[in-house]
C-alpha atoms as a PDB file:
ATOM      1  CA  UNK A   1      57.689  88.986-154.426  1.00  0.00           C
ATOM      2  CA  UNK A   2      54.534  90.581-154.892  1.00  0.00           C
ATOM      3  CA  UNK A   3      51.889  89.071-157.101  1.00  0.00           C
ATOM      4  CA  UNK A   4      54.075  87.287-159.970  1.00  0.00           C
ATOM      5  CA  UNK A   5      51.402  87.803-162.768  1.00  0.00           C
ATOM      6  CA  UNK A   6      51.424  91.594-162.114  1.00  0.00           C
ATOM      7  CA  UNK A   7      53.913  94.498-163.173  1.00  0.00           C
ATOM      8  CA  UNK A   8      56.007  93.680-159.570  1.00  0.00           C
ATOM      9  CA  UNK A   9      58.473  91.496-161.847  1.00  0.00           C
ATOM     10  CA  UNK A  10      59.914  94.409-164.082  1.00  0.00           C
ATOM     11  CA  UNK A  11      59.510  97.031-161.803  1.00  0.00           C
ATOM     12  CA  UNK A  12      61.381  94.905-159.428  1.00  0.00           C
ATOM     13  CA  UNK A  13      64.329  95.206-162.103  1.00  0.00           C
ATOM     14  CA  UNK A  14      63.838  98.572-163.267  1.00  0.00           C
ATOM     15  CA  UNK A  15      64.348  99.213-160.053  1.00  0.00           C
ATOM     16  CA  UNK A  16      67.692  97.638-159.286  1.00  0.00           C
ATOM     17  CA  UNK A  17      68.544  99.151-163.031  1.00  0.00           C
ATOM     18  CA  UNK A  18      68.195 102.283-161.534  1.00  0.00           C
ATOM     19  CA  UNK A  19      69.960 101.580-158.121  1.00  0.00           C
ATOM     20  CA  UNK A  20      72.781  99.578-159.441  1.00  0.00           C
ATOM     21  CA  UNK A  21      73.608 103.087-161.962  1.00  0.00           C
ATOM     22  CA  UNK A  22      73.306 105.249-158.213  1.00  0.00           C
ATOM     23  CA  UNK A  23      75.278 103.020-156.010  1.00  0.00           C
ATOM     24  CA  UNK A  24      73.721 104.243-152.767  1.00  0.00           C
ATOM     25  CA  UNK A  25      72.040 101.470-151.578  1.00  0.00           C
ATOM     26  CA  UNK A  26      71.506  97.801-152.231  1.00  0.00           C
ATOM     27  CA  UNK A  27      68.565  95.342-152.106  1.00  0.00           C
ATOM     28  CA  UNK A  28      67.541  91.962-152.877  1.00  0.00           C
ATOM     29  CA  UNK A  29      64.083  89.923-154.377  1.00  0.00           C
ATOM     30  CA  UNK A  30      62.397  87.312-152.336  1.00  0.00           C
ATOM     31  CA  UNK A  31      61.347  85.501-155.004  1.00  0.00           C
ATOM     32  CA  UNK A  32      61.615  83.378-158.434  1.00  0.00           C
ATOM     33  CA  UNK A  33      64.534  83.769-160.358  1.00  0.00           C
ATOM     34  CA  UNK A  34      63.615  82.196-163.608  1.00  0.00           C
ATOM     35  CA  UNK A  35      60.621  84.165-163.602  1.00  0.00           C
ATOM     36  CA  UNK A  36      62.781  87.077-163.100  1.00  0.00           C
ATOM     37  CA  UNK A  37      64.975  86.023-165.393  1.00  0.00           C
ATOM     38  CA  UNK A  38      62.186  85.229-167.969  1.00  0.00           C
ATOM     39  CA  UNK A  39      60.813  88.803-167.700  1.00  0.00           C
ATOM     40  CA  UNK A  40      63.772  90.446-169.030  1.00  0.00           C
ATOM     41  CA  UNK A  41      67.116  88.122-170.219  1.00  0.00           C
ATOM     42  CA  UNK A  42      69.386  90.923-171.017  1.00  0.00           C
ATOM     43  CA  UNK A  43      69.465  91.521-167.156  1.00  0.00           C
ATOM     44  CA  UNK A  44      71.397  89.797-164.883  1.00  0.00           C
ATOM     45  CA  UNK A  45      70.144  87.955-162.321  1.00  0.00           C
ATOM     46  CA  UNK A  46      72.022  86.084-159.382  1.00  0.00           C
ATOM     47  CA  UNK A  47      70.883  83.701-156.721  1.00  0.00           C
ATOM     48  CA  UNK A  48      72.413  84.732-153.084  1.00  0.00           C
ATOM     49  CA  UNK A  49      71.830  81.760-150.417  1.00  0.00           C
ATOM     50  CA  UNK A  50      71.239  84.943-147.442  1.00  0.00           C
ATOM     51  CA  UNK A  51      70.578  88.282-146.843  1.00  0.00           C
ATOM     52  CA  UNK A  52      74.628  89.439-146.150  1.00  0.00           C
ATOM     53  CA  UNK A  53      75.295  88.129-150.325  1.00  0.00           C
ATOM     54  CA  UNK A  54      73.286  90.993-151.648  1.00  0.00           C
ATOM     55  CA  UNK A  55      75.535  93.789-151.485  1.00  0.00           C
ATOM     56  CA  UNK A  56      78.542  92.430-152.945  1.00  0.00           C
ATOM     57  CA  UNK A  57      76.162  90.655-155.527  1.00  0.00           C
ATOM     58  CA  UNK A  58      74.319  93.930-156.529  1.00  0.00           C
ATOM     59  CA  UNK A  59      77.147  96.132-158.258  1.00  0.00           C
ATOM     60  CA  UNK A  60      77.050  93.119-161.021  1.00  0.00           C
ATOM     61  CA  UNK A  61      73.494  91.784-160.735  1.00  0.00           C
ATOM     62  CA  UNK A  62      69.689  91.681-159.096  1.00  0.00           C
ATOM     63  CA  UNK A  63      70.242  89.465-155.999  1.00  0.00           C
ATOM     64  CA  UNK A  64      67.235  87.233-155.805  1.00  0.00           C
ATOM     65  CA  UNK A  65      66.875  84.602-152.477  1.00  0.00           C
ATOM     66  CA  UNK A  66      64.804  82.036-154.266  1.00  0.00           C
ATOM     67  CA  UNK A  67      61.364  81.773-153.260  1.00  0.00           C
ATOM     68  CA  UNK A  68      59.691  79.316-156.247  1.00  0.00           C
ATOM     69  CA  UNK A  69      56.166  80.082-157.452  1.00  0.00           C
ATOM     70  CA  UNK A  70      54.541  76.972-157.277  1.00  0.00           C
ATOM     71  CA  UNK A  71      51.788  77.291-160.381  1.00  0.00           C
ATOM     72  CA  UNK A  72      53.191  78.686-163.986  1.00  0.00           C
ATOM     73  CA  UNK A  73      52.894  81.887-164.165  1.00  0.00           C
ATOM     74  CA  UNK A  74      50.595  83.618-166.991  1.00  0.00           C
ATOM     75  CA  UNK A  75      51.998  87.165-167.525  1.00  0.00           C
ATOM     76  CA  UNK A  76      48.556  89.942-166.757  1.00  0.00           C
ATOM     77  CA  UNK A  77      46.968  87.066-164.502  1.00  0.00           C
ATOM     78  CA  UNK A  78      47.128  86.904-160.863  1.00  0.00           C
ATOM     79  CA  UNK A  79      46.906  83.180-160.025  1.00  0.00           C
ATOM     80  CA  UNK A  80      45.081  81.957-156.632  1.00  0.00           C
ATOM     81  CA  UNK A  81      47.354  78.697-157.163  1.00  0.00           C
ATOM     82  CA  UNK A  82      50.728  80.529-156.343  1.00  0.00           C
ATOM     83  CA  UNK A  83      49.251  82.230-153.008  1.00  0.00           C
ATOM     84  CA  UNK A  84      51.422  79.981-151.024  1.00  0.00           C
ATOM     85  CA  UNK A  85      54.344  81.487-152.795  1.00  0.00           C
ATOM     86  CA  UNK A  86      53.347  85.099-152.165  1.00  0.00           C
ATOM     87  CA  UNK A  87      52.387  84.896-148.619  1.00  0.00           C
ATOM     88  CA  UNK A  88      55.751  82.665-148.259  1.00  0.00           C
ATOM     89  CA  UNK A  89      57.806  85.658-149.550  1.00  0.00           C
ATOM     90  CA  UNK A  90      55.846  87.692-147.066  1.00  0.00           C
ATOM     91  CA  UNK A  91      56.821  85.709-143.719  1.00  0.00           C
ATOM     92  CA  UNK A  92      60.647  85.405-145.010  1.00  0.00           C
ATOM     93  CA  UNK A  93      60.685  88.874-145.326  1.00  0.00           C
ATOM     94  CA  UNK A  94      59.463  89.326-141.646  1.00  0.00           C
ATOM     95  CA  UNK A  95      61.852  86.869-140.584  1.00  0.00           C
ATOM     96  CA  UNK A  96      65.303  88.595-141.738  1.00  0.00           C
ATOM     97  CA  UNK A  97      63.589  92.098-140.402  1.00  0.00           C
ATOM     98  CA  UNK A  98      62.241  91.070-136.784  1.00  0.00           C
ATOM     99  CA  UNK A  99      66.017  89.177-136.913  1.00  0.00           C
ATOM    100  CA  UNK A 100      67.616  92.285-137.834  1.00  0.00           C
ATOM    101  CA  UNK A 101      69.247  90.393-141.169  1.00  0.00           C
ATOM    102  CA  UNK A 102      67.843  93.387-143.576  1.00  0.00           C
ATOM    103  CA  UNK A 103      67.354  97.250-142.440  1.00  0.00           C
ATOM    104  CA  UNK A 104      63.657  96.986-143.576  1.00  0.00           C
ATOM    105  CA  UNK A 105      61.156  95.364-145.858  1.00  0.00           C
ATOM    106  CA  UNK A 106      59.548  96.542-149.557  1.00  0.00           C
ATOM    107  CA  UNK A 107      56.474  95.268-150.789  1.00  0.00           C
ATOM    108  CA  UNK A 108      55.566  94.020-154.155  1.00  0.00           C
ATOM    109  CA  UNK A 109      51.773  94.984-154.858  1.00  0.00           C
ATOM    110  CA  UNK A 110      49.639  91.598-154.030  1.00  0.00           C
ATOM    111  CA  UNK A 111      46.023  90.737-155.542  1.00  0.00           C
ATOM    112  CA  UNK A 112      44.025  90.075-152.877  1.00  0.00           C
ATOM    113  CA  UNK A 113      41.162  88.571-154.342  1.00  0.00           C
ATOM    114  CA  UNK A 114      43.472  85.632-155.963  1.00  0.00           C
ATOM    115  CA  UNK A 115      45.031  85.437-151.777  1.00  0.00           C
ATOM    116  CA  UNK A 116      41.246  85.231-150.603  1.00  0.00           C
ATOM    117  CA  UNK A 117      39.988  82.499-152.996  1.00  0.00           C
ATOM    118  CA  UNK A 118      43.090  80.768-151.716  1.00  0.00           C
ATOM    119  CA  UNK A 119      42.069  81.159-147.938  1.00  0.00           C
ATOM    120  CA  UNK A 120      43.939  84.310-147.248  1.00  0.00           C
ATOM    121  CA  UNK A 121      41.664  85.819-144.160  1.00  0.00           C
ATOM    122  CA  UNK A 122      43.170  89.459-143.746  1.00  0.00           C
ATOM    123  CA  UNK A 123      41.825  92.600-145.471  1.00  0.00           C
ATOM    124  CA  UNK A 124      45.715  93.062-146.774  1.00  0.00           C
ATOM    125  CA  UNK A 125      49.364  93.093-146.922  1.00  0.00           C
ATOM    126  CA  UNK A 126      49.198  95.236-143.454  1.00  0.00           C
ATOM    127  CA  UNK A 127      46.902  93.153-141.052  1.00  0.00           C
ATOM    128  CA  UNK A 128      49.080  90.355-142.251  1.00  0.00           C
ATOM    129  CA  UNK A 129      52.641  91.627-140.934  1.00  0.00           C
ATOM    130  CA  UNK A 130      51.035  93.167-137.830  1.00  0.00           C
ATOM    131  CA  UNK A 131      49.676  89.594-137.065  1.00  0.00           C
ATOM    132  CA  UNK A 132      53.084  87.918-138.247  1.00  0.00           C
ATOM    133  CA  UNK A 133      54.551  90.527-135.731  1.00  0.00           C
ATOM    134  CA  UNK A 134      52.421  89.922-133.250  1.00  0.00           C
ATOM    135  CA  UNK A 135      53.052  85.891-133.555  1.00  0.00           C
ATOM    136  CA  UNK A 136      56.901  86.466-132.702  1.00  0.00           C
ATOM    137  CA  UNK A 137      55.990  88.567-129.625  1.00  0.00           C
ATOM    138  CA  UNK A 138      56.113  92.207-130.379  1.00  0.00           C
ATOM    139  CA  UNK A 139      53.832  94.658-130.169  1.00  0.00           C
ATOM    140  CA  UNK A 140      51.869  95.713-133.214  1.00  0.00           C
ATOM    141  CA  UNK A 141      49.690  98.788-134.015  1.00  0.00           C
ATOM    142  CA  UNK A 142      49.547  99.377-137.957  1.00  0.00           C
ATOM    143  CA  UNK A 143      48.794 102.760-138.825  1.00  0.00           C
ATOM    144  CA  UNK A 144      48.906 103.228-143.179  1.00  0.00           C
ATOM    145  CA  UNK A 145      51.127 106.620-143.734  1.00  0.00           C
ATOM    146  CA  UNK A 146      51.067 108.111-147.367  1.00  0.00           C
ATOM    147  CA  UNK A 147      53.544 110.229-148.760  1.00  0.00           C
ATOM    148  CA  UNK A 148      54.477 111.829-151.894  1.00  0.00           C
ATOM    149  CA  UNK A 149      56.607 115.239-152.306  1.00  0.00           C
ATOM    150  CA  UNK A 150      56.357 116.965-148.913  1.00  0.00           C
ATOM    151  CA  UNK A 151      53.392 115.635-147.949  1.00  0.00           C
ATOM    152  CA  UNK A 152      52.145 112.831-145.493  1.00  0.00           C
ATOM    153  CA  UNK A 153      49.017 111.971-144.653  1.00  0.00           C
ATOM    154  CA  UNK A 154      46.899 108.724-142.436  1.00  0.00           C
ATOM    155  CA  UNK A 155      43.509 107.992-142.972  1.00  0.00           C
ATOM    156  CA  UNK A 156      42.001 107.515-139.629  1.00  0.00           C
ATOM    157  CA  UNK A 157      39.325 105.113-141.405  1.00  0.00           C
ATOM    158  CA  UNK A 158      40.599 103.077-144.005  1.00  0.00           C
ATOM    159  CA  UNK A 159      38.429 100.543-146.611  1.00  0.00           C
ATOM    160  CA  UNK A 160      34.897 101.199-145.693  1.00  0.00           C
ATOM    161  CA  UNK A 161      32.081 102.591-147.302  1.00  0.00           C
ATOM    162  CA  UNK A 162      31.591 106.619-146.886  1.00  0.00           C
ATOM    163  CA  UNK A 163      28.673 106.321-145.003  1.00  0.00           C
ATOM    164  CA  UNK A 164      30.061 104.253-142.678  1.00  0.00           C
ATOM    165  CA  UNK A 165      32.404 107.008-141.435  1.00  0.00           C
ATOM    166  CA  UNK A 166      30.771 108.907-138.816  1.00  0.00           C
ATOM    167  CA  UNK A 167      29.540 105.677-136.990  1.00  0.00           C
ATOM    168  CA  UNK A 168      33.351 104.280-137.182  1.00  0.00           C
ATOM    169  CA  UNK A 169      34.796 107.111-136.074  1.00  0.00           C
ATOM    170  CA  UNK A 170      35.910 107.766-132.331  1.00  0.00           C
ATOM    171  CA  UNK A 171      38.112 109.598-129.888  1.00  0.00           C
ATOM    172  CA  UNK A 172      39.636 106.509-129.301  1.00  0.00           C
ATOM    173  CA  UNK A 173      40.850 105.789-132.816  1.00  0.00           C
ATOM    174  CA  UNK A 174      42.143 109.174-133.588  1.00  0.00           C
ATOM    175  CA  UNK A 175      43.862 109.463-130.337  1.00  0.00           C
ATOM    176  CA  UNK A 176      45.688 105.636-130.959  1.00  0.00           C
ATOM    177  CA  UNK A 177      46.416 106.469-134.806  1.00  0.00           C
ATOM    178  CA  UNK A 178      47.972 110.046-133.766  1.00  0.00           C
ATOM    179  CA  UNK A 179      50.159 108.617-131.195  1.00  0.00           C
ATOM    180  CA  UNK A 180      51.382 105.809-133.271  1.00  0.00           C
ATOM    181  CA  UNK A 181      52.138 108.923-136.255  1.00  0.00           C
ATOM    182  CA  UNK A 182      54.054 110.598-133.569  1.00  0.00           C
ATOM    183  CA  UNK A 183      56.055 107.601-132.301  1.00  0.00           C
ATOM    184  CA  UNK A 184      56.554 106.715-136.125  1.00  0.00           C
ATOM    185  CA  UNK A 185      57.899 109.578-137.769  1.00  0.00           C
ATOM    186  CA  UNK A 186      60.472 110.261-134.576  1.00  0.00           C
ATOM    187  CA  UNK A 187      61.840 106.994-134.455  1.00  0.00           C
ATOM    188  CA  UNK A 188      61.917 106.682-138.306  1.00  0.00           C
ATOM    189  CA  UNK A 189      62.421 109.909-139.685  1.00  0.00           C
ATOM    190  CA  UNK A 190      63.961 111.669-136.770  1.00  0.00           C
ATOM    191  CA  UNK A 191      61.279 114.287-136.081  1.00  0.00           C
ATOM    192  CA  UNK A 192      60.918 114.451-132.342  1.00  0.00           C
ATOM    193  CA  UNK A 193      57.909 116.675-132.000  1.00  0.00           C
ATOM    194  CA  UNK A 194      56.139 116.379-135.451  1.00  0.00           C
ATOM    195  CA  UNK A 195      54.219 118.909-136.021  1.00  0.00           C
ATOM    196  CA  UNK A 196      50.228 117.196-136.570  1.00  0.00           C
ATOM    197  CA  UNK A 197      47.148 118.320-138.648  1.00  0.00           C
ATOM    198  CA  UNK A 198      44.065 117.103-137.455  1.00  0.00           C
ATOM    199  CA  UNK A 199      41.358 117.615-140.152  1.00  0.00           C
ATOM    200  CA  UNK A 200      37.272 117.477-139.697  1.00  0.00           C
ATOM    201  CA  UNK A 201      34.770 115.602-140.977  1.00  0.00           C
ATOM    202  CA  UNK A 202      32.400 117.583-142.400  1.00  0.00           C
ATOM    203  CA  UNK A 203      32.865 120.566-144.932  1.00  0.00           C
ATOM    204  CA  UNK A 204      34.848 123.639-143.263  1.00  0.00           C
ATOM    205  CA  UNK A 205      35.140 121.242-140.130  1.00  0.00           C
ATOM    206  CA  UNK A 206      31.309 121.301-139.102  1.00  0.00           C
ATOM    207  CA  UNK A 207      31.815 125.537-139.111  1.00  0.00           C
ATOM    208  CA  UNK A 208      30.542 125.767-135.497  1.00  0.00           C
ATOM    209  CA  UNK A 209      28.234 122.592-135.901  1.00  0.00           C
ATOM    210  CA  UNK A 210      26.107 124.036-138.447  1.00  0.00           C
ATOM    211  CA  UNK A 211      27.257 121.163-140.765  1.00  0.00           C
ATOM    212  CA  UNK A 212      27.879 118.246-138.353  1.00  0.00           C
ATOM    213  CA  UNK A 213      28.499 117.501-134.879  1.00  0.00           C
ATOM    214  CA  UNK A 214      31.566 115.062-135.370  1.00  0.00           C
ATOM    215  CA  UNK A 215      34.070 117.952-134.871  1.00  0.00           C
ATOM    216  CA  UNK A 216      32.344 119.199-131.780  1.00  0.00           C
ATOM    217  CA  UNK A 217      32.028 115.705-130.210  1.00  0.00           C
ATOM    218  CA  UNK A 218      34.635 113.902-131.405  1.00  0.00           C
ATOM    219  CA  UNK A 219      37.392 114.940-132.878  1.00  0.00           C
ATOM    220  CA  UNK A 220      38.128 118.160-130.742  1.00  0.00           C
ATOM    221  CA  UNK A 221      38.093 116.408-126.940  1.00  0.00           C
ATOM    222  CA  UNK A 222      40.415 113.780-129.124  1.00  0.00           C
ATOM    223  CA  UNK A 223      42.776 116.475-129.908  1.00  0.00           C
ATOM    224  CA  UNK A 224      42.479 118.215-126.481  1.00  0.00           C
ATOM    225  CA  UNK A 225      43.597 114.561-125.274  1.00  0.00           C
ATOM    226  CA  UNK A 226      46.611 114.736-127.363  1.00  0.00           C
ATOM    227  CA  UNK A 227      47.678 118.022-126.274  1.00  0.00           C
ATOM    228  CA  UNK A 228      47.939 117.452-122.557  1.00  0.00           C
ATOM    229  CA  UNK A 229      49.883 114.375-123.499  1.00  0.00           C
ATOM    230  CA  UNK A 230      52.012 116.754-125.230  1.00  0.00           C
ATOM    231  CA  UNK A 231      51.724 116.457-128.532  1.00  0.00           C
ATOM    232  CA  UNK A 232      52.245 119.191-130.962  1.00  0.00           C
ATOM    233  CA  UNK A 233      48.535 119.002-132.467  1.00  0.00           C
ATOM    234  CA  UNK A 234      46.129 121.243-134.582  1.00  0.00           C
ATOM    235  CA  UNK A 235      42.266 121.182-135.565  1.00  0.00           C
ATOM    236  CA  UNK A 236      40.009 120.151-136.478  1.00  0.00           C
ATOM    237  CA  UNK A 237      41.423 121.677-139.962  1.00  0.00           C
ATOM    238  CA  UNK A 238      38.729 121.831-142.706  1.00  0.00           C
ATOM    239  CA  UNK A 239      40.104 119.539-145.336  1.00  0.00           C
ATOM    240  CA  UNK A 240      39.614 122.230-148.306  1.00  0.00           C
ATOM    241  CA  UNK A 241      42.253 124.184-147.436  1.00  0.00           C
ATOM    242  CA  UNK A 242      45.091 122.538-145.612  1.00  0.00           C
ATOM    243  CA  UNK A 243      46.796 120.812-148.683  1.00  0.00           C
ATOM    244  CA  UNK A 244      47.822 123.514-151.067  1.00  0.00           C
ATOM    245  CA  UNK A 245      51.658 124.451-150.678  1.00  0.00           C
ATOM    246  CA  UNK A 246      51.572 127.216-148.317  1.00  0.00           C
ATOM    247  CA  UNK A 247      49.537 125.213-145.931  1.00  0.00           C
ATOM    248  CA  UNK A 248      51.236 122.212-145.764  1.00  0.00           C
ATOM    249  CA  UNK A 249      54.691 123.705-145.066  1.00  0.00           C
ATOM    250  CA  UNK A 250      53.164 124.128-141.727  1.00  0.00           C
ATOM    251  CA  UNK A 251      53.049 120.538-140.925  1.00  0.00           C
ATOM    252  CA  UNK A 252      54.806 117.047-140.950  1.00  0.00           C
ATOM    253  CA  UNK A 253      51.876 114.969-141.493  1.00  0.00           C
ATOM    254  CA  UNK A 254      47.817 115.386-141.095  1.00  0.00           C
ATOM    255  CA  UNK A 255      45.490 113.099-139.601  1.00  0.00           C
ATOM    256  CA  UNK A 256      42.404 112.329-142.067  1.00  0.00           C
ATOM    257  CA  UNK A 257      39.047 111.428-140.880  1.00  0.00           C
ATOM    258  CA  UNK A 258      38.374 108.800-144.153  1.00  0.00           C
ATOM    259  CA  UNK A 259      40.412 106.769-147.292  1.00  0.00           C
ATOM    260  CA  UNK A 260      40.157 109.544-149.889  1.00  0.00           C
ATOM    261  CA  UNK A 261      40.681 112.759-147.675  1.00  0.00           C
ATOM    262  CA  UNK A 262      44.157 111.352-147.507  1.00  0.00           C
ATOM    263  CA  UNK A 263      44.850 109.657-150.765  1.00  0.00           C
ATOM    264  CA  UNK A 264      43.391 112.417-152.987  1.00  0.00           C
ATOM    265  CA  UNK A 265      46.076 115.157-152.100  1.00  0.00           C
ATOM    266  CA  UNK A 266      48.696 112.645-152.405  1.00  0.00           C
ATOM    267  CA  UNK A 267      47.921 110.981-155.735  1.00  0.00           C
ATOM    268  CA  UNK A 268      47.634 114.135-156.880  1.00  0.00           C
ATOM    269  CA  UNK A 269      50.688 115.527-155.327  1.00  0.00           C
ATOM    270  CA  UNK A 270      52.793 112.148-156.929  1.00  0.00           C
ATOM    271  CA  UNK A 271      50.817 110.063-158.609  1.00  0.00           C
ATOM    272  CA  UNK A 272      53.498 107.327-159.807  1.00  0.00           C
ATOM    273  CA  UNK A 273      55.954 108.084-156.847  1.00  0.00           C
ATOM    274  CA  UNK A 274      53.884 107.757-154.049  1.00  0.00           C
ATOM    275  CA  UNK A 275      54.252 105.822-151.157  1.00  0.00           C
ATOM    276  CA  UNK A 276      52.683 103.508-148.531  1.00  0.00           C
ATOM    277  CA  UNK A 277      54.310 103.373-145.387  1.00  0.00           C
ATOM    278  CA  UNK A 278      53.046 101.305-141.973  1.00  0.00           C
ATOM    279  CA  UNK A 279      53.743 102.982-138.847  1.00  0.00           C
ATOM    280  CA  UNK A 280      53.518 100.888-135.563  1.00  0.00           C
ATOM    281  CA  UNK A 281      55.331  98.055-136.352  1.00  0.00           C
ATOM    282  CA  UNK A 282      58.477  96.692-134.943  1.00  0.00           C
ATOM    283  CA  UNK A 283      59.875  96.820-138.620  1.00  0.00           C
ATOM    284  CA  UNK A 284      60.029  98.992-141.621  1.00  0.00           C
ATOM    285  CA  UNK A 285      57.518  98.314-144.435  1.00  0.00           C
ATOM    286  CA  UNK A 286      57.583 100.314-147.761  1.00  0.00           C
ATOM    287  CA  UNK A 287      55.372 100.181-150.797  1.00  0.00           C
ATOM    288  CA  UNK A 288      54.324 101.446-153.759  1.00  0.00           C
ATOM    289  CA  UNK A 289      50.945 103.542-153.671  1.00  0.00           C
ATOM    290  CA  UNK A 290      49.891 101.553-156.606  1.00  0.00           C
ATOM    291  CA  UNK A 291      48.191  97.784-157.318  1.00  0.00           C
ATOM    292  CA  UNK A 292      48.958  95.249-159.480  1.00  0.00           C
ATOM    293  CA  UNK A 293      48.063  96.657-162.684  1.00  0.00           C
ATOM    294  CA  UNK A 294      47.608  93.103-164.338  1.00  0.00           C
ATOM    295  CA  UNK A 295      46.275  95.145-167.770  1.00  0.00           C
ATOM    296  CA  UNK A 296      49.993  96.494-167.947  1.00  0.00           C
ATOM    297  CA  UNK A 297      52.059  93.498-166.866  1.00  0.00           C
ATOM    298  CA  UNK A 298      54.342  92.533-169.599  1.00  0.00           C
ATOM    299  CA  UNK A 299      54.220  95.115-171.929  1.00  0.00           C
ATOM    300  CA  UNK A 300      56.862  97.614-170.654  1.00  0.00           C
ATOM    301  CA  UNK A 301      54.015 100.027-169.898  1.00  0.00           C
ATOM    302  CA  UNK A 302      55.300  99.900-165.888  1.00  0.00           C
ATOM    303  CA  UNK A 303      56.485 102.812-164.512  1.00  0.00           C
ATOM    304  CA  UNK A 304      58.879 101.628-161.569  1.00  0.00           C
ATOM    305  CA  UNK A 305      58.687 105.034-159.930  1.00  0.00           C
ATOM    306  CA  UNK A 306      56.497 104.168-156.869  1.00  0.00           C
ATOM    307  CA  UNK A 307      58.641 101.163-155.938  1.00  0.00           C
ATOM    308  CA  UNK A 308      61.724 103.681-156.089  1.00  0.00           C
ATOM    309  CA  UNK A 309      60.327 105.951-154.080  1.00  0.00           C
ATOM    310  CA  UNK A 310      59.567 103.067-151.508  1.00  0.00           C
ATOM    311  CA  UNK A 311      63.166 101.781-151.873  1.00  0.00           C
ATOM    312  CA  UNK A 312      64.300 105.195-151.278  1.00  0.00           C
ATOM    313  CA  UNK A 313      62.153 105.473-148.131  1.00  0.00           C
ATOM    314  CA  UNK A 314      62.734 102.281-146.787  1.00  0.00           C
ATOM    315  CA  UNK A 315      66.706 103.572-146.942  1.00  0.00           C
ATOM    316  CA  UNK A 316      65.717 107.079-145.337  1.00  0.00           C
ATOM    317  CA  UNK A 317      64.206 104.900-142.729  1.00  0.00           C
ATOM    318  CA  UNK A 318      67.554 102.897-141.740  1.00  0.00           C
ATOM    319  CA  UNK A 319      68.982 105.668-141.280  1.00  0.00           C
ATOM    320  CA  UNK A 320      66.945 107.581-138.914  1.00  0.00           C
ATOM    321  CA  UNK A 321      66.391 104.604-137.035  1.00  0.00           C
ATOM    322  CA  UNK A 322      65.848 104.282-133.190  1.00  0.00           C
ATOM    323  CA  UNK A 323      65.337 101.385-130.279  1.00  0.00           C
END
């Protein structure tokens, strides 16, 4: 469902719009149909009572399993009172995937703060489904992949300040996040020895120490570690050069030491058609590499590319699929 108030209504039916003209794959909405229905009449919209109704429903119309939003919904605001409904969508979705009833799960971009003033207690969509994974008794280890073009990157640190970095960062971390890439991207995308960038920290990777010692004491045993496990690893990389064309042709996906080391190449790389994807989880999650955008909801300003993209993942996913 996403947040209801936000853009995730239309792009959820651009999106089928655009599928539904393909024919390649087929999907359904965890959510409210009259809303749906609401944010664009000329489309068709069909209630299905369980996951195996979708694909004979798509070719004709946007399957939607209802999920009601409990508060009205004001197009551009993002509601605390219909946090219920959201987080509801959320665990169905987990359901059908941990019970094998859909190949993988899309997310609709949620508003945290409205989740939070409702009680909500995890930093985000991805703490959530590790936790809902870990409730039914599987093993959970979320690692946040970007990707747009030919280009994937993890941000070893995530959503904390800058100088907050070095202190966070350990061998530990980098060695658990690179091993959870690894396992990821063979048993989703069917690369059996990815080929891993490990940037550094510090400008030109410390050069020798002379800017830093996080390289020298840190990162490089971590990536020693990772070799004799077998691993197919390089670094540190310095971060300046390692993302122009050339460069990344060399590698399946780099390791980043903090949030914008990662995200910058990538926006820039695909702005609207980027993509989250979580690694480590018994399931496959897809989502847009965009928020809400409340300021555009409702006035056909959306640009459903992201949530494409996602879709399109997702479906590259299934079918590399393993254990």
């Amino acid at each position: 469902m996403g947040e209801p108030g936000s853009i995730a209504p239309e792009i959820s039916i651009a999106a089928w719009q655009h599928f539904q003209k393909l024919g390649t794959l087929s999907f359904f909405v965890i959510g409210d149909i009259e809303l749906l229905r609401a944010c664009d009449p000329d489309v068709p919209v069909q209630s299905i009572d369980a996951p195996d109704q979708a694909q004979s429903v798509f070719t004709t119309a946007l399957p939607v399993l209802y999920q009601a939003v409990e508060n009205t919904v004001t197009t551009g605001v993002a509601d605390p009172a219909n946090a219920h409904s959201v987080l509801a969508s959320i665990r169905r979705a987990v359901d059908f995937a941990l019970n094998k009833k859909v190949g993988g799960i899309v997310t609709n971009p949620i508003q945290k703060q409205s989740l939070y003033e409702a009680g909500f207690s995890f930093q985000g969509h991805t703490d959530y489904l590790a936790d809902l994974a870990r409730q039914a008794g599987h093993a959970a280890n979320p690692v946040m992949m970007l990707s747009a073009k030919n280009l994937r990157t993890v941000p070893i640190t995530v959503h904390i300040a800058l100088k907050e970095v070095p202190a966070a960062l350990n061998g530990e971390l980098i060695i658990a996040q690179t091993r959870t890439s690894a396992e990821g991207l063979s048993r989703w995308f069917g690369l059996n020895r990815p080929r891993i960038g490990i940037t550094g920290l510090n400008p030109h990777a410390g050069e020798n120490g002379a800017m830093g010692q996080e390289e020298i004491e840190i990162i490089t045993p971590a990536i020693e570690t990772l070799k004799e496990e077998g691993l197919d690893v390089t670094g540190p990389l310095p971060a300046d050069t390692v993302f122009h064309e050339e460069a990344r042709a060399n590698y399946d996906i780099f390791m980043c030491m903090y949030h914008d080391q990662a995200l910058i190449p990538v926006k820039t790389l695909g702005f609207h058609d980027g993509v989250n994807t979580t690694l480590g989880l018994p399931f496959i999650r897809t989502s847009p590499d965009h928020g809400t955008a409340l300021t555009l909801a409702g006035k056909g300003l959306a640009n459903p590319a992201s949530l494409i993209a996602a879709i399109n993942q997702a479906a590259e996913m299934v079918c590399h699929a393993r254990g």
